[in-house]
C-alpha atoms as a PDB file:
ATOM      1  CA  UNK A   1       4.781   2.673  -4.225  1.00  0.00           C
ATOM      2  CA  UNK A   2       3.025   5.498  -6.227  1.00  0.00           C
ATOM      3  CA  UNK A   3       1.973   8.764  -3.964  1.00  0.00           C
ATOM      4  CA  UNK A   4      -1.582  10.150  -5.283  1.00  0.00           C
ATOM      5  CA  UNK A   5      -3.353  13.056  -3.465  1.00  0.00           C
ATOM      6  CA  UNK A   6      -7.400  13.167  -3.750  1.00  0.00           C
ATOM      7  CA  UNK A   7      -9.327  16.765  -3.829  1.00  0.00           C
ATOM      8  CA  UNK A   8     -12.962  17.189  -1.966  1.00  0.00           C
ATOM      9  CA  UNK A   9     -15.005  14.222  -1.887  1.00  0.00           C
ATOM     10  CA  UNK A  10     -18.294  14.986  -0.404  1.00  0.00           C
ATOM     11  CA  UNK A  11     -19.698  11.790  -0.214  1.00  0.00           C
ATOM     12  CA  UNK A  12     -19.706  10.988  -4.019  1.00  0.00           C
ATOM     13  CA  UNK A  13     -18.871   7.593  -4.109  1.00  0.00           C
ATOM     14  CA  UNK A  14     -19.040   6.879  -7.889  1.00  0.00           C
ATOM     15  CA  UNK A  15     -16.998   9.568  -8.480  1.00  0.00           C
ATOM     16  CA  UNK A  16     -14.308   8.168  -6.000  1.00  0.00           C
ATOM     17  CA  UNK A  17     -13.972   4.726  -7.277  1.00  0.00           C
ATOM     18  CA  UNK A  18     -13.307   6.324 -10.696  1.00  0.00           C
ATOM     19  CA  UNK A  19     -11.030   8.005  -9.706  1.00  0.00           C
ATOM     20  CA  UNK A  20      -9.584   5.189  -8.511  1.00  0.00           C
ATOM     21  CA  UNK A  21     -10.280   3.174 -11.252  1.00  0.00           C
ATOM     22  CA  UNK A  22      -9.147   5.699 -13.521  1.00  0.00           C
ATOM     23  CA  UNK A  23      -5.862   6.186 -12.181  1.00  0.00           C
ATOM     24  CA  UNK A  24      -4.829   2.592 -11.628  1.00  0.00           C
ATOM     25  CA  UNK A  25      -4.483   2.774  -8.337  1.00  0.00           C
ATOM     26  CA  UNK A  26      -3.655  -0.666  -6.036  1.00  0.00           C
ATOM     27  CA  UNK A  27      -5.118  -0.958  -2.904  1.00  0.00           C
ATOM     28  CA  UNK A  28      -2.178  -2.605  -1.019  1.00  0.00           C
ATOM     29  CA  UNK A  29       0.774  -0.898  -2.656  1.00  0.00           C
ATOM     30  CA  UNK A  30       0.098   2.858  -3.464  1.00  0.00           C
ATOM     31  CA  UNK A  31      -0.342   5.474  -0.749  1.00  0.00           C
ATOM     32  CA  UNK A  32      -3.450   7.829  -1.144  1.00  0.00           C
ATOM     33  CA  UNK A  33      -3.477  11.507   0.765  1.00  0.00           C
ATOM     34  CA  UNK A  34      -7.003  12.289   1.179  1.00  0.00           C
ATOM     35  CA  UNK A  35      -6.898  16.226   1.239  1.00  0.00           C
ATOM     36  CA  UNK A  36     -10.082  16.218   3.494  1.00  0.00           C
ATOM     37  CA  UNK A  37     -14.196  16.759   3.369  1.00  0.00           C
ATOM     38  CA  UNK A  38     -15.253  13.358   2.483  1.00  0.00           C
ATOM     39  CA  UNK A  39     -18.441  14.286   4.587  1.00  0.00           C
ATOM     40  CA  UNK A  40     -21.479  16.479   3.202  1.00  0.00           C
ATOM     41  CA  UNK A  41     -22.695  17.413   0.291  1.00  0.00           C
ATOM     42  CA  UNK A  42     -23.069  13.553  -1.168  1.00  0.00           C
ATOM     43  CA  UNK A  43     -25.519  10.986  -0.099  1.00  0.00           C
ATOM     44  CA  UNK A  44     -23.082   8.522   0.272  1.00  0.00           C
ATOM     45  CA  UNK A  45     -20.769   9.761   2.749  1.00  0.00           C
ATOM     46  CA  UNK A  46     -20.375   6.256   5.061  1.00  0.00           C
ATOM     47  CA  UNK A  47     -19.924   4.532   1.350  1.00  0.00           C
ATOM     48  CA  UNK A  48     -16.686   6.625   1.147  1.00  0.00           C
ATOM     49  CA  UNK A  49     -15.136   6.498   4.227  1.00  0.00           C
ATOM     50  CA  UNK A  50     -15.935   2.554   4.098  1.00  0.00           C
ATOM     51  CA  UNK A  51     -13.959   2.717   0.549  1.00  0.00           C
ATOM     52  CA  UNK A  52     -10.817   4.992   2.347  1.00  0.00           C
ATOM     53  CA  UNK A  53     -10.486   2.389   4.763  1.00  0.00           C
ATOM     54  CA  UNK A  54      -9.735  -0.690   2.479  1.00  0.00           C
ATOM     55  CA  UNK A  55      -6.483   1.621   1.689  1.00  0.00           C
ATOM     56  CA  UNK A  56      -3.556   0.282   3.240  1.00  0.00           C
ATOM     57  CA  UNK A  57      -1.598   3.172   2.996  1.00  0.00           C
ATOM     58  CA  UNK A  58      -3.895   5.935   3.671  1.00  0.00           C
ATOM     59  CA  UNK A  59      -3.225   9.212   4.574  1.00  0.00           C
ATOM     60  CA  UNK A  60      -6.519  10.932   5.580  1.00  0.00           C
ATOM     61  CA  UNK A  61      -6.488  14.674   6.554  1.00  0.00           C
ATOM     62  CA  UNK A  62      -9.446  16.455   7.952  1.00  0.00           C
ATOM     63  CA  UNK A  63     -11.553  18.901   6.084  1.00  0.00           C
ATOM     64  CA  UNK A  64     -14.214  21.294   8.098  1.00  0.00           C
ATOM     65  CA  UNK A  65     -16.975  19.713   6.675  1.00  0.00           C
ATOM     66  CA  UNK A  66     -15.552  16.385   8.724  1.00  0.00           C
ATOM     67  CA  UNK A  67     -15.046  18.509  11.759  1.00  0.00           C
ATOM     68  CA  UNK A  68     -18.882  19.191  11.766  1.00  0.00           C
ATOM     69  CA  UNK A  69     -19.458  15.523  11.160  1.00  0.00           C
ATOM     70  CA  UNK A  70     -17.248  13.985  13.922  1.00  0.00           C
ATOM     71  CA  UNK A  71     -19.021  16.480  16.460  1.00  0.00           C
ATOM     72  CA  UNK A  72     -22.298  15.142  15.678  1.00  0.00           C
ATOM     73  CA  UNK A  73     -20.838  11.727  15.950  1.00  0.00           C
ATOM     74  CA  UNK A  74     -19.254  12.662  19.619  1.00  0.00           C
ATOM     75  CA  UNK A  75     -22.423  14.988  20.946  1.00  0.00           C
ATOM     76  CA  UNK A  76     -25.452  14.582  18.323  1.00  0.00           C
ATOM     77  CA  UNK A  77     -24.780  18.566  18.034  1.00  0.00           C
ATOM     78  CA  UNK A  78     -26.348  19.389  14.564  1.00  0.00           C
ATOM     79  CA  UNK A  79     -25.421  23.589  13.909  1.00  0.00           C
ATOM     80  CA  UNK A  80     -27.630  24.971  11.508  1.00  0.00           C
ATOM     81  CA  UNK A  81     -24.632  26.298   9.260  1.00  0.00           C
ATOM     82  CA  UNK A  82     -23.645  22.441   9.299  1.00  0.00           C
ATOM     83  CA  UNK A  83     -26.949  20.996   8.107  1.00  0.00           C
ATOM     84  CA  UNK A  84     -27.589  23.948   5.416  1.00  0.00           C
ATOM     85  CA  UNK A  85     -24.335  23.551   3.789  1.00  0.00           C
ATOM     86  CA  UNK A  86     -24.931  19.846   3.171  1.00  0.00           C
ATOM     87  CA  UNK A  87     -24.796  18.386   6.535  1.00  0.00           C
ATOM     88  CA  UNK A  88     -28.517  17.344   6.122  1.00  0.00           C
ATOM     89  CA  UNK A  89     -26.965  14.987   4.002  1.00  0.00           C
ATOM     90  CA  UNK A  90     -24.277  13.352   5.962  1.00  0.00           C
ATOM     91  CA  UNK A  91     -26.816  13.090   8.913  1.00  0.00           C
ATOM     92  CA  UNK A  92     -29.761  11.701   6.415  1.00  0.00           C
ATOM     93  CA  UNK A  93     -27.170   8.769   5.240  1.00  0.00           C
ATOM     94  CA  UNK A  94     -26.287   7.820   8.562  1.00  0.00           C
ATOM     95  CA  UNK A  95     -29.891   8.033   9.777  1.00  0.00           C
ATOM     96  CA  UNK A  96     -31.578   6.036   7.129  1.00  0.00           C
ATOM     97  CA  UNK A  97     -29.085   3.478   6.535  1.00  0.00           C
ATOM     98  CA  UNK A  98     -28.787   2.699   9.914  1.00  0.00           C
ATOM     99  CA  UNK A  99     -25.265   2.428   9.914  1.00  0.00           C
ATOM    100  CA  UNK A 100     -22.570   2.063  12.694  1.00  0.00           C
ATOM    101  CA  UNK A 101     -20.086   4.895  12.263  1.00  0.00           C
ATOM    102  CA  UNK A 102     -17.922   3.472  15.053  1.00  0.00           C
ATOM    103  CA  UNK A 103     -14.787   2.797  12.830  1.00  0.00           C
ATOM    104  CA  UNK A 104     -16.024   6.269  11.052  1.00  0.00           C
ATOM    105  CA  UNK A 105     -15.580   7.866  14.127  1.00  0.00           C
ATOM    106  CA  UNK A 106     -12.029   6.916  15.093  1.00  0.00           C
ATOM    107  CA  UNK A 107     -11.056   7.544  11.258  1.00  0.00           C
ATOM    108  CA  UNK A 108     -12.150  11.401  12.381  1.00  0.00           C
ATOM    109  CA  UNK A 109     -10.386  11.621  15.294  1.00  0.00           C
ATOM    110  CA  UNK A 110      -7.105  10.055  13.678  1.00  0.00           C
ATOM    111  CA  UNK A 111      -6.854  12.466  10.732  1.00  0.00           C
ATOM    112  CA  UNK A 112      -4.256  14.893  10.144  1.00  0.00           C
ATOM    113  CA  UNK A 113      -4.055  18.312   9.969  1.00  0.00           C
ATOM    114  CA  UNK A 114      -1.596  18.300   7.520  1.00  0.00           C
ATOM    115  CA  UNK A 115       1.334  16.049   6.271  1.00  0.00           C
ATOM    116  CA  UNK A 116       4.887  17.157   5.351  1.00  0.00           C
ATOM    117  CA  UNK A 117       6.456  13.937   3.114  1.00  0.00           C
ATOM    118  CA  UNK A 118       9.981  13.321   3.092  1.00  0.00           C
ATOM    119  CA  UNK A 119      10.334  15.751   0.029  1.00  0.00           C
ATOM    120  CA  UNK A 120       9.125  18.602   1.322  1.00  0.00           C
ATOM    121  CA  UNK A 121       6.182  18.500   0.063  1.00  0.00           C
ATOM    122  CA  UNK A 122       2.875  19.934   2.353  1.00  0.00           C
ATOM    123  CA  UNK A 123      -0.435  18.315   1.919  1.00  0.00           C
ATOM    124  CA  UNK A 124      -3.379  20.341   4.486  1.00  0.00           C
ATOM    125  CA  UNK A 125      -7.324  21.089   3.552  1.00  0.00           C
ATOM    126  CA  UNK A 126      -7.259  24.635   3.364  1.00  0.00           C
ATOM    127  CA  UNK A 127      -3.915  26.384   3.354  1.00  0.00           C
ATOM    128  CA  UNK A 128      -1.278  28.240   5.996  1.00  0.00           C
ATOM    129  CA  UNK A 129      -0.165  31.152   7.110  1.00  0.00           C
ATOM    130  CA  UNK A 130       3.620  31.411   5.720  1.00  0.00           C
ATOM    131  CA  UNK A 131       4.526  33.839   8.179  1.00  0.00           C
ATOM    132  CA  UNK A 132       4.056  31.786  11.315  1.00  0.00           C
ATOM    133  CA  UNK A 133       5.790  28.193  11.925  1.00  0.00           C
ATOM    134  CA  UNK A 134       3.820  25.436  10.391  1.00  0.00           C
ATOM    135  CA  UNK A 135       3.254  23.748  13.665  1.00  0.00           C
ATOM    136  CA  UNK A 136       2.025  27.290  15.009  1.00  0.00           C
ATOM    137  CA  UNK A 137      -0.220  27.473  12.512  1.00  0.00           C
ATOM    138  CA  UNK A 138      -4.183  27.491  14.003  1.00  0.00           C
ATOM    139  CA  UNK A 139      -6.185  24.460  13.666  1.00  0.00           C
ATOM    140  CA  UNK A 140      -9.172  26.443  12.314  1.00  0.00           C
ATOM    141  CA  UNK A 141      -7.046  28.010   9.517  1.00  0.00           C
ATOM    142  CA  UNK A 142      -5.639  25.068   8.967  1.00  0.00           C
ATOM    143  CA  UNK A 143      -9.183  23.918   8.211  1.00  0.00           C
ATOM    144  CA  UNK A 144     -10.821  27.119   6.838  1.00  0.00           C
ATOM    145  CA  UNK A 145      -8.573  30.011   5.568  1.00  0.00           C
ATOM    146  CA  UNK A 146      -8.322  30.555   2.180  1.00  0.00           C
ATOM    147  CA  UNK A 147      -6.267  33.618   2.585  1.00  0.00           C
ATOM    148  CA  UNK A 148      -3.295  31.840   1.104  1.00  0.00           C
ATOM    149  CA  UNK A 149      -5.133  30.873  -2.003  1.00  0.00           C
ATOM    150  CA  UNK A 150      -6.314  34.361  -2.198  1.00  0.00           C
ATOM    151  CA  UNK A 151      -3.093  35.917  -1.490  1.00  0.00           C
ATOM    152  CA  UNK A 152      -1.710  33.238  -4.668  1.00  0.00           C
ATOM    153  CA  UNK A 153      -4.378  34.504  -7.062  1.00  0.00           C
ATOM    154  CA  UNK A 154      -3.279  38.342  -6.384  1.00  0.00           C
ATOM    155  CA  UNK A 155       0.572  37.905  -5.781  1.00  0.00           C
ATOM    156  CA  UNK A 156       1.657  34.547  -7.361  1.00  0.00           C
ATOM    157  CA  UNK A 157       4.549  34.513  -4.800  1.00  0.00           C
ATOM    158  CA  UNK A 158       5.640  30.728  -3.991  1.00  0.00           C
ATOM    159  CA  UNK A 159       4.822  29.573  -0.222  1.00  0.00           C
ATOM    160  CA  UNK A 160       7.770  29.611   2.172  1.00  0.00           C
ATOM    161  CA  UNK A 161       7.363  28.722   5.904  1.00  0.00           C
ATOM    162  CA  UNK A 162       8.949  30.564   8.902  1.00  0.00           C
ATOM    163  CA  UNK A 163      10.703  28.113  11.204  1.00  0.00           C
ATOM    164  CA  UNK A 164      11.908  29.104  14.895  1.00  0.00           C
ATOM    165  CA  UNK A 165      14.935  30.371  13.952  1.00  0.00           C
ATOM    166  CA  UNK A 166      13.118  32.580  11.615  1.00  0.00           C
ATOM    167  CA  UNK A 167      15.068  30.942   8.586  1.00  0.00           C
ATOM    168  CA  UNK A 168      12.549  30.108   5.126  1.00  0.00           C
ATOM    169  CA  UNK A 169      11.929  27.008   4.181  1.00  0.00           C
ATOM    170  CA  UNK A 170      10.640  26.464   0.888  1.00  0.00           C
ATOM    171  CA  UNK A 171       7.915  23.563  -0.412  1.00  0.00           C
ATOM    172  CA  UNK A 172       8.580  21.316  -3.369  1.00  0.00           C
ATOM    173  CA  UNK A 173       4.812  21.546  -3.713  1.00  0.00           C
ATOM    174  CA  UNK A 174       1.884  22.191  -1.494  1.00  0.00           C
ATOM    175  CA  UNK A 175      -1.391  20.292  -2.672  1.00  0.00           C
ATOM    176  CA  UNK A 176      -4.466  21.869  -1.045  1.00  0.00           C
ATOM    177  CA  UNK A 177      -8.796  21.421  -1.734  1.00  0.00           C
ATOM    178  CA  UNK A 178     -11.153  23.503   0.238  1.00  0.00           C
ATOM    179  CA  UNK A 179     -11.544  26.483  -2.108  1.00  0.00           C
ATOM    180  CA  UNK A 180     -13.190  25.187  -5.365  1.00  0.00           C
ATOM    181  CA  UNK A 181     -11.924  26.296  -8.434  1.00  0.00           C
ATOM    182  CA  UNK A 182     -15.066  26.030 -10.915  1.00  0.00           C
ATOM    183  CA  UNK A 183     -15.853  29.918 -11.101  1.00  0.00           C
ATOM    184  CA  UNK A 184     -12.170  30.894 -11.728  1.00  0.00           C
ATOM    185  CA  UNK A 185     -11.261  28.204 -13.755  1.00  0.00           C
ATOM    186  CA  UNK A 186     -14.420  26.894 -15.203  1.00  0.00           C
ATOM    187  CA  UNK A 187     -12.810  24.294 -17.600  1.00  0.00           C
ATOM    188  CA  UNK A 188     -12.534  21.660 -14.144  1.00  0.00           C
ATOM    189  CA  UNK A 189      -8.766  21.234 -14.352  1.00  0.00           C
ATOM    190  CA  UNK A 190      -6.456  21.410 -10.707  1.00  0.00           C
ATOM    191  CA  UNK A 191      -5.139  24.769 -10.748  1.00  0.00           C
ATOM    192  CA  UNK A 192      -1.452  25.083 -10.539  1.00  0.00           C
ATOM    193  CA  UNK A 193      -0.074  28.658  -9.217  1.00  0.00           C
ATOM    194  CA  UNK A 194       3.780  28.769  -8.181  1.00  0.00           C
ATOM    195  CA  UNK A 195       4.289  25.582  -5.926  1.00  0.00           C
ATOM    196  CA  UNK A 196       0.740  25.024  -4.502  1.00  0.00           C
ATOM    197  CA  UNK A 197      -2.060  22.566  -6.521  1.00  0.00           C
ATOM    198  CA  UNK A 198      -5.564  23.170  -5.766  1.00  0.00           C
ATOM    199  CA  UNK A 199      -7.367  19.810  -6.168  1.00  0.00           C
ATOM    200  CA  UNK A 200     -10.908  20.970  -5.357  1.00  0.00           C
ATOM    201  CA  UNK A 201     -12.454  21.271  -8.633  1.00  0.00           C
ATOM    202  CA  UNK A 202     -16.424  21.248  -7.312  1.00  0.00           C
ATOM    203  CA  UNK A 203     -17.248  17.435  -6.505  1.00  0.00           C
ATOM    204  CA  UNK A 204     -19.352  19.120  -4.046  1.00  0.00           C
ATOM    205  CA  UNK A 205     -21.528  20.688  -6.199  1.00  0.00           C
ATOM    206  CA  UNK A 206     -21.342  19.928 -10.445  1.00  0.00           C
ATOM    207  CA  UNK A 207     -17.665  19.460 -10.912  1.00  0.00           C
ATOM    208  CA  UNK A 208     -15.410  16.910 -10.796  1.00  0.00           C
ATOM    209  CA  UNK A 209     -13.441  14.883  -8.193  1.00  0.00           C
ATOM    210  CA  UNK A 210      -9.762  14.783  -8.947  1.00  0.00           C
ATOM    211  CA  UNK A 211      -6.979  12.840  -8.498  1.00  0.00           C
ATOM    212  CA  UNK A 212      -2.960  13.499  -8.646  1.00  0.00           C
ATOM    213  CA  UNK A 213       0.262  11.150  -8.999  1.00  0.00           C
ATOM    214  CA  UNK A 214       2.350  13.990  -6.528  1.00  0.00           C
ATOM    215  CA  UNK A 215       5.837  13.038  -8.404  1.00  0.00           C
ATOM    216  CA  UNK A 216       4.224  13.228 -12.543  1.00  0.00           C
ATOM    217  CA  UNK A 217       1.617  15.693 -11.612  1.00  0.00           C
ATOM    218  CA  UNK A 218      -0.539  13.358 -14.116  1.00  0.00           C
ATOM    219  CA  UNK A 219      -4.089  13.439 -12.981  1.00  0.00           C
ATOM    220  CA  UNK A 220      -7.121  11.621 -13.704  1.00  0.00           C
ATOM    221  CA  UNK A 221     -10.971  12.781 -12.929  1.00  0.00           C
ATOM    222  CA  UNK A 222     -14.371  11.575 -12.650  1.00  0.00           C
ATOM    223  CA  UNK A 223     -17.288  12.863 -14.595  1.00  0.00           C
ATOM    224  CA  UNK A 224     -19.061  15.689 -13.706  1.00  0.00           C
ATOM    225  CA  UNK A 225     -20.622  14.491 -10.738  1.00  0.00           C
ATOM    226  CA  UNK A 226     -24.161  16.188 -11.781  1.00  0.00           C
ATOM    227  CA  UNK A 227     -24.022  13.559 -14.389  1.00  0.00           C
ATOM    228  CA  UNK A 228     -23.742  10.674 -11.836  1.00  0.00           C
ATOM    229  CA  UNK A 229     -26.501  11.609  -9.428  1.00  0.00           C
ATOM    230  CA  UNK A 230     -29.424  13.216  -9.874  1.00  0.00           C
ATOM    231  CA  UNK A 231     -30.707  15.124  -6.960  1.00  0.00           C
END
């Protein structure tokens, strides 16, 4: 079994099956860490989730942008800040397909936070705070603080992790999405500072959607998605 992790989808379906496609990945065999935010952005947001879910070994993490969406799933709640920043879209797809987002729902509400493998090696959305214990670590940084991507960017100091005891523990790697690279790095490759891989390179917007094999660090991405879909 191969271990791939998967940057921001945002509901760009194309781009996810080649991804797939690209990287030869099998269905039944390899395991596949979603790094969050399928929802948003994309107009074909229940197209992806229905595409996770024929993984058998999925690992799906949660991403803000599905926050927003699994509280309109639970309450109908629709926050402006939600719709303007691409939840219109999630809510549109839903809407005017008609669609049942039952098994969506409990997708949502089984996701991770984040996932430590049995190498040491941290998969969350948006990053941590090294100085507090990873399971002390706030949901809603967790979800939304880039302040460890920042703090990479200035310092380039690897991520270590307070336990308990106060001891460090050190990643292999730490794989990450959430804070798009394209402005930085505008050539659309994952960014690799220290031990921490930022996968988000702008499927969002006009990037691409990437995907990595976590032991070769080979990766394989789809087109620029603003050649795929025309808005």
């Amino acid at each position: 079994m191969r271990t791939f992790a998967i940057g921001d989808i945002h509901g760009k379906n194309i781009a996810l099956e080649q991804c797939l496609e690209r990287a030869g990945f099998r269905n039944n065999v390899d395991r596949l860490i979603c790094l969050g935010d399928v929802a948003d952005k994309g107009d074909y947001v229940p197209e992806c989730f229905d595409r996770l879910l024929e993984i058998k070994n999925i690992v799906y993490l949660k991403g803000n942008h599905d926050i927003w969406l699994l509280e309109w799933f639970k309450s109908g709640g629709e926050p402006e800040e939600w719709l303007a920043k691409g939840g219109n879209k999630s809510k549109r797809s839903y809407e005017e397909k008609n669609i049942d987002h039952q098994r969506h729902l409990e997708f949502l509400i089984n996701g991770k936070l984040y996932f430590l493998d049995d190498r040491k090696r941290l998969y969350v959305h948006a990053g941590i705070d090294p100085s507090n214990c990873l399971a002390n670590n706030p949901e809603h940084d967790l979800l939304w603080s880039k302040e460890m991507w920042k703090q990479l960017i200035t310092d380039e100091i690897a991520i270590t992790y307070q336990e308990y005891d106060g001891a460090e523990v050190y990643y292999n790697n730490i794989f990450i999405g959430h804070g798009k690279t394209a402005k930085r790095y505008p050539d659309l490759l994952p960014v690799n500072i220290c031990n921490v891989w930022n996968l988000d390179q702008g499927a969002g917007k006009n990037g691409k959607l990437t995907i990595m094999n976590v032991d070769s660090k080979k990766f394989w991405q789809s087109d620029r998605v603003d050649t795929i879909y025309v808005d």
